[in-house]
Protein backbone atom coordinates (compact mmCIF):
# COMPACT_ATOMS: atom_id res chain seq x y z
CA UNK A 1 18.21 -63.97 33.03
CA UNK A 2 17.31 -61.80 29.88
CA UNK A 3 19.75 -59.00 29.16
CA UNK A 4 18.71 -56.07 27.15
CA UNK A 5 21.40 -53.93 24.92
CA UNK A 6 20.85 -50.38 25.08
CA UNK A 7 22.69 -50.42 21.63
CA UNK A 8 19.28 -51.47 19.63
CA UNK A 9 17.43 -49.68 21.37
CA UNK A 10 15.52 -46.48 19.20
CA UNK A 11 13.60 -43.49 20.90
CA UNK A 12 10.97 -43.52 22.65
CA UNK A 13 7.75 -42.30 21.40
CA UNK A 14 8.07 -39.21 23.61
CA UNK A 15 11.22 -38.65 22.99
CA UNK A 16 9.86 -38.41 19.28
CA UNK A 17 6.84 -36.08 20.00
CA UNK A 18 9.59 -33.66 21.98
CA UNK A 19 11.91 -33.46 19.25
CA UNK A 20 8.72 -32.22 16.65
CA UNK A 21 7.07 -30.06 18.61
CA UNK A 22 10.50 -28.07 19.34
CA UNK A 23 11.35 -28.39 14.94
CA UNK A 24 7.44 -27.11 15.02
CA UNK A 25 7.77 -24.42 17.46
CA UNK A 26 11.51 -23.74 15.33
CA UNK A 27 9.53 -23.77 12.14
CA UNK A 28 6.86 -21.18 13.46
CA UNK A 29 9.44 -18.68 14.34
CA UNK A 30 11.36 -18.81 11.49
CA UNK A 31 7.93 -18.40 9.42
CA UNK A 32 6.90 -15.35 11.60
CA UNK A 33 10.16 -13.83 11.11
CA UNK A 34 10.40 -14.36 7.44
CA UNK A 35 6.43 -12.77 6.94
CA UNK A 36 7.45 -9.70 8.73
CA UNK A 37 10.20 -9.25 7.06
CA UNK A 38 7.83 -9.85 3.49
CA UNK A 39 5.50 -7.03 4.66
CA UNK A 40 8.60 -5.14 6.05
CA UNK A 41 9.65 -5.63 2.13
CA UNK A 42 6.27 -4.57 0.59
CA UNK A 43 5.91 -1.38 2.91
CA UNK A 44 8.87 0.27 1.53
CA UNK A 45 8.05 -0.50 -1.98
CA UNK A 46 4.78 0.95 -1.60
CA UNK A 47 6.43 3.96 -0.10
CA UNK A 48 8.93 4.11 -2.96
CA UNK A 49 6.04 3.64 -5.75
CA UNK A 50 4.14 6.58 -4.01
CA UNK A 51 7.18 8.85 -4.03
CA UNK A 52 7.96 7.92 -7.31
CA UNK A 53 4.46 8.86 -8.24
CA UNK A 54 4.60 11.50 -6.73
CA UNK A 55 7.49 13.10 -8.47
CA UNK A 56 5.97 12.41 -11.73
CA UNK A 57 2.77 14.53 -10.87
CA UNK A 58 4.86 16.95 -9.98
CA UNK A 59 6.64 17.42 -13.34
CA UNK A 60 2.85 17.09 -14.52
CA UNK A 61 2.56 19.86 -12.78
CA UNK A 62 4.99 21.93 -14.02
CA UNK A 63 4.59 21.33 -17.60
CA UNK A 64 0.62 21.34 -17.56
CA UNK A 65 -0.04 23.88 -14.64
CA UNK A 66 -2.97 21.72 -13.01
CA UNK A 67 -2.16 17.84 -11.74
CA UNK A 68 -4.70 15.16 -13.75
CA UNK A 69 -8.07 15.68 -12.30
CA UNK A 70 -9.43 12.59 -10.77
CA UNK A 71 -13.41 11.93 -11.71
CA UNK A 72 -12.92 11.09 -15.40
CA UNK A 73 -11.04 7.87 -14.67
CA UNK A 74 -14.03 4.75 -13.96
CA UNK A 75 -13.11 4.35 -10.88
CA UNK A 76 -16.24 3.91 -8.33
CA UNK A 77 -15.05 3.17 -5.27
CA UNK A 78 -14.11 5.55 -2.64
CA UNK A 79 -16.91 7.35 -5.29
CA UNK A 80 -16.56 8.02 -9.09
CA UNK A 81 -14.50 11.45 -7.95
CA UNK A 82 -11.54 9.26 -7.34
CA UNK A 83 -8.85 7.16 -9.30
CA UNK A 84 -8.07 3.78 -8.01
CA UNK A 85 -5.84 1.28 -9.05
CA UNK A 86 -7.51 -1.58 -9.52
CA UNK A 87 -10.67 -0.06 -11.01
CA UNK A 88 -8.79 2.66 -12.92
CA UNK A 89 -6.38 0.72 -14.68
CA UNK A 90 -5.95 1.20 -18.56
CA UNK A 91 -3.00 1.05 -20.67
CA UNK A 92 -0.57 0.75 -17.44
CA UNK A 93 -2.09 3.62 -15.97
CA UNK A 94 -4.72 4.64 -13.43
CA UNK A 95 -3.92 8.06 -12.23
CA UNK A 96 -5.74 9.91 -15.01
CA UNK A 97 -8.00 12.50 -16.37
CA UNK A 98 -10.02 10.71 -19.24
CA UNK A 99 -7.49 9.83 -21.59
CA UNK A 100 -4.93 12.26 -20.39
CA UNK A 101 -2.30 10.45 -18.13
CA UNK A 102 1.32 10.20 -16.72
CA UNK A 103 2.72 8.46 -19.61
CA UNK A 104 4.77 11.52 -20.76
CA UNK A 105 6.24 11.61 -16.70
CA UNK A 106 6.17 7.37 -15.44
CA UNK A 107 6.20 4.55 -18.31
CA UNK A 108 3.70 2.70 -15.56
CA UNK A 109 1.55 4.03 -12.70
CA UNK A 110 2.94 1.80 -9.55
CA UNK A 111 0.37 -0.80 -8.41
CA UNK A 112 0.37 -2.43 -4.69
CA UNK A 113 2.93 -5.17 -4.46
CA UNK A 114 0.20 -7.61 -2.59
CA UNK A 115 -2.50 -6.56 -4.95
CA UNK A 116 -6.57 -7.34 -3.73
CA UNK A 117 -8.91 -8.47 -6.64
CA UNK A 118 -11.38 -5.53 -5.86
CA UNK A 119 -10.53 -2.06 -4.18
CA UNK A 120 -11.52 -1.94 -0.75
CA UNK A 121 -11.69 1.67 0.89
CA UNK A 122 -9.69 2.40 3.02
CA UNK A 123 -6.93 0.23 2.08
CA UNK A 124 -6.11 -0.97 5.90
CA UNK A 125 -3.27 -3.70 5.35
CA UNK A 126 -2.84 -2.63 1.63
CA UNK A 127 -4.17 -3.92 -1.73
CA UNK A 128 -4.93 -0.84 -3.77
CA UNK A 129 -3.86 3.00 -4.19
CA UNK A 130 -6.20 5.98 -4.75
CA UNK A 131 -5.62 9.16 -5.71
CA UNK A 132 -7.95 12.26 -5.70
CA UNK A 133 -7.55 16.09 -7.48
CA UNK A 134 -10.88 17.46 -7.53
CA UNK A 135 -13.11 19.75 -6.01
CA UNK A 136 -12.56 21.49 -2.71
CA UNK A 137 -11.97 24.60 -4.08
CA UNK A 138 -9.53 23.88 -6.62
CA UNK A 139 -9.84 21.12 -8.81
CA UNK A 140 -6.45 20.23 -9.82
CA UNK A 141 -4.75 22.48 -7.89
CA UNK A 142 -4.21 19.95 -5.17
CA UNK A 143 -3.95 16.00 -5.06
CA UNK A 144 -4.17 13.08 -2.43
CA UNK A 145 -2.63 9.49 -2.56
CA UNK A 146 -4.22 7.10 0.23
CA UNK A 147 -2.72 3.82 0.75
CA UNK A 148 -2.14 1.37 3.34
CA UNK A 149 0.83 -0.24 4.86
CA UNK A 150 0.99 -3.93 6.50
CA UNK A 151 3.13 -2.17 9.47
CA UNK A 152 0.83 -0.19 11.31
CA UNK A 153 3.33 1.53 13.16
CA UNK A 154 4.89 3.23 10.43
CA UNK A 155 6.44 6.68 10.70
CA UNK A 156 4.61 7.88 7.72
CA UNK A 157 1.07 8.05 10.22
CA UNK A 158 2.21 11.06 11.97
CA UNK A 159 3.42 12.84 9.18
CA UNK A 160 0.70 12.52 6.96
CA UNK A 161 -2.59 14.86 5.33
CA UNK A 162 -3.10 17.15 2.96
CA UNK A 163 -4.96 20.30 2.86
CA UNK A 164 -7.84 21.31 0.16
CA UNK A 165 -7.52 24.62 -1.40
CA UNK A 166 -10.55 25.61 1.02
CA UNK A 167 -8.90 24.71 3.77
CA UNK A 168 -10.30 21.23 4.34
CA UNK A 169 -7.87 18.69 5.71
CA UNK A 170 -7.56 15.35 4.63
CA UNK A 171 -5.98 12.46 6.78
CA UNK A 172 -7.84 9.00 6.04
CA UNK A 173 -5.90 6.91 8.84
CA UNK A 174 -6.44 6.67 12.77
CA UNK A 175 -2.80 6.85 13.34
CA UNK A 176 -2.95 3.36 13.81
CA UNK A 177 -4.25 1.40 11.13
CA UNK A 178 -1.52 2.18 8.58
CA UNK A 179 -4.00 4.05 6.03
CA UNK A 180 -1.55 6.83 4.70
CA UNK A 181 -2.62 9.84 2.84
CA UNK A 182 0.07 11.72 0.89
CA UNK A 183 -0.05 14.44 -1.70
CA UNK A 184 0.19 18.32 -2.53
CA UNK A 185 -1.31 21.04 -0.31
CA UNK A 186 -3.21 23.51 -2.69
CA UNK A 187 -1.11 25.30 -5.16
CA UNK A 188 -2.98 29.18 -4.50
């Protein structure tokens, strides 16, 4: 009679595919977790670079009397009326009126954390920031800032839009898709 010792004995090759696909199924979770918490990362710098650009415009503002008026700044998409910046870039700025920029206000204009290689319009799930101060009834008397955030559930969707000096309102986002439009209502 053959005896067998359970003391050599190894695991079985199920036993083997159970114990990876639950380290696999581990894994997966711990990567979801970790990307949301990225994009959970990103979101709130964008939201600080925005408010931190904002601020500056607004001590444009007071020292200039107009905020830079977009148009002058080679940026073509939305359209050549707006700033963007990818497009826009030069010298570490993009929000700009020709040569005339923030540089006196912000030693760099803030620039999407998960940068694209091209602007894409509207920025749904980030990439690039656009700003806007033309036209509408006041040309520089007003500014938008549309970006996107990763979390579409943000907050900042319900609060958002800005208001031309002719009235017009301007809200780029479904409420849904993270697009956020931020900025100055018109100064009259």
């Amino acid at each position: 009679m053959t005896y067998m010792s359970y003391k050599n004995r190894g695991f079985t090759l199920i036993e083997l595919l159970v114990v990876i696909a639950i380290i696999g199924l581990l894994a997966t979770i711990v990567m979801v977790s970790v990307n949301s918490a990225r994009a959970k990362a990103r979101d709130a710098k964008r939201i600080s670079d925005i408010e931190q650009l904002r601020k500056s415009l607004e001590m444009y503002y007071d020292t200039n009397g107009t905020y830079p008026v977009s148009g002058n700044c080679a940026g073509t998409i939305p359209n050549t009326g707006w700033c963007n910046s990818i497009e826009s870039l030069s010298s570490s700025h993009w929000v700009r009126d020709g040569a005339t920029n923030l540089g006196a206000f912000i030693k760099n204009d803030p620039l999407d954390p998960k940068p694209s290689t091209s602007a894409n319009w509207t920025p749904t799930g980030s990439g690039s920031y656009y700003y806007y101060a033309n036209s509408y009834g006041g040309a520089g008397q007003w500014y938008m800032i549309v970006f996107g955030l990763e979390n579409t559930s943000h907050a900042l969707q319900s609060q958002d839009g800005v208001t031309a000096c002719d009235g017009q309102y301007f809200h780029y986002g479904t409420g849904s898709d993270g697009v956020i439009t931020l900025g100055a209502n018109c100064a009259k």
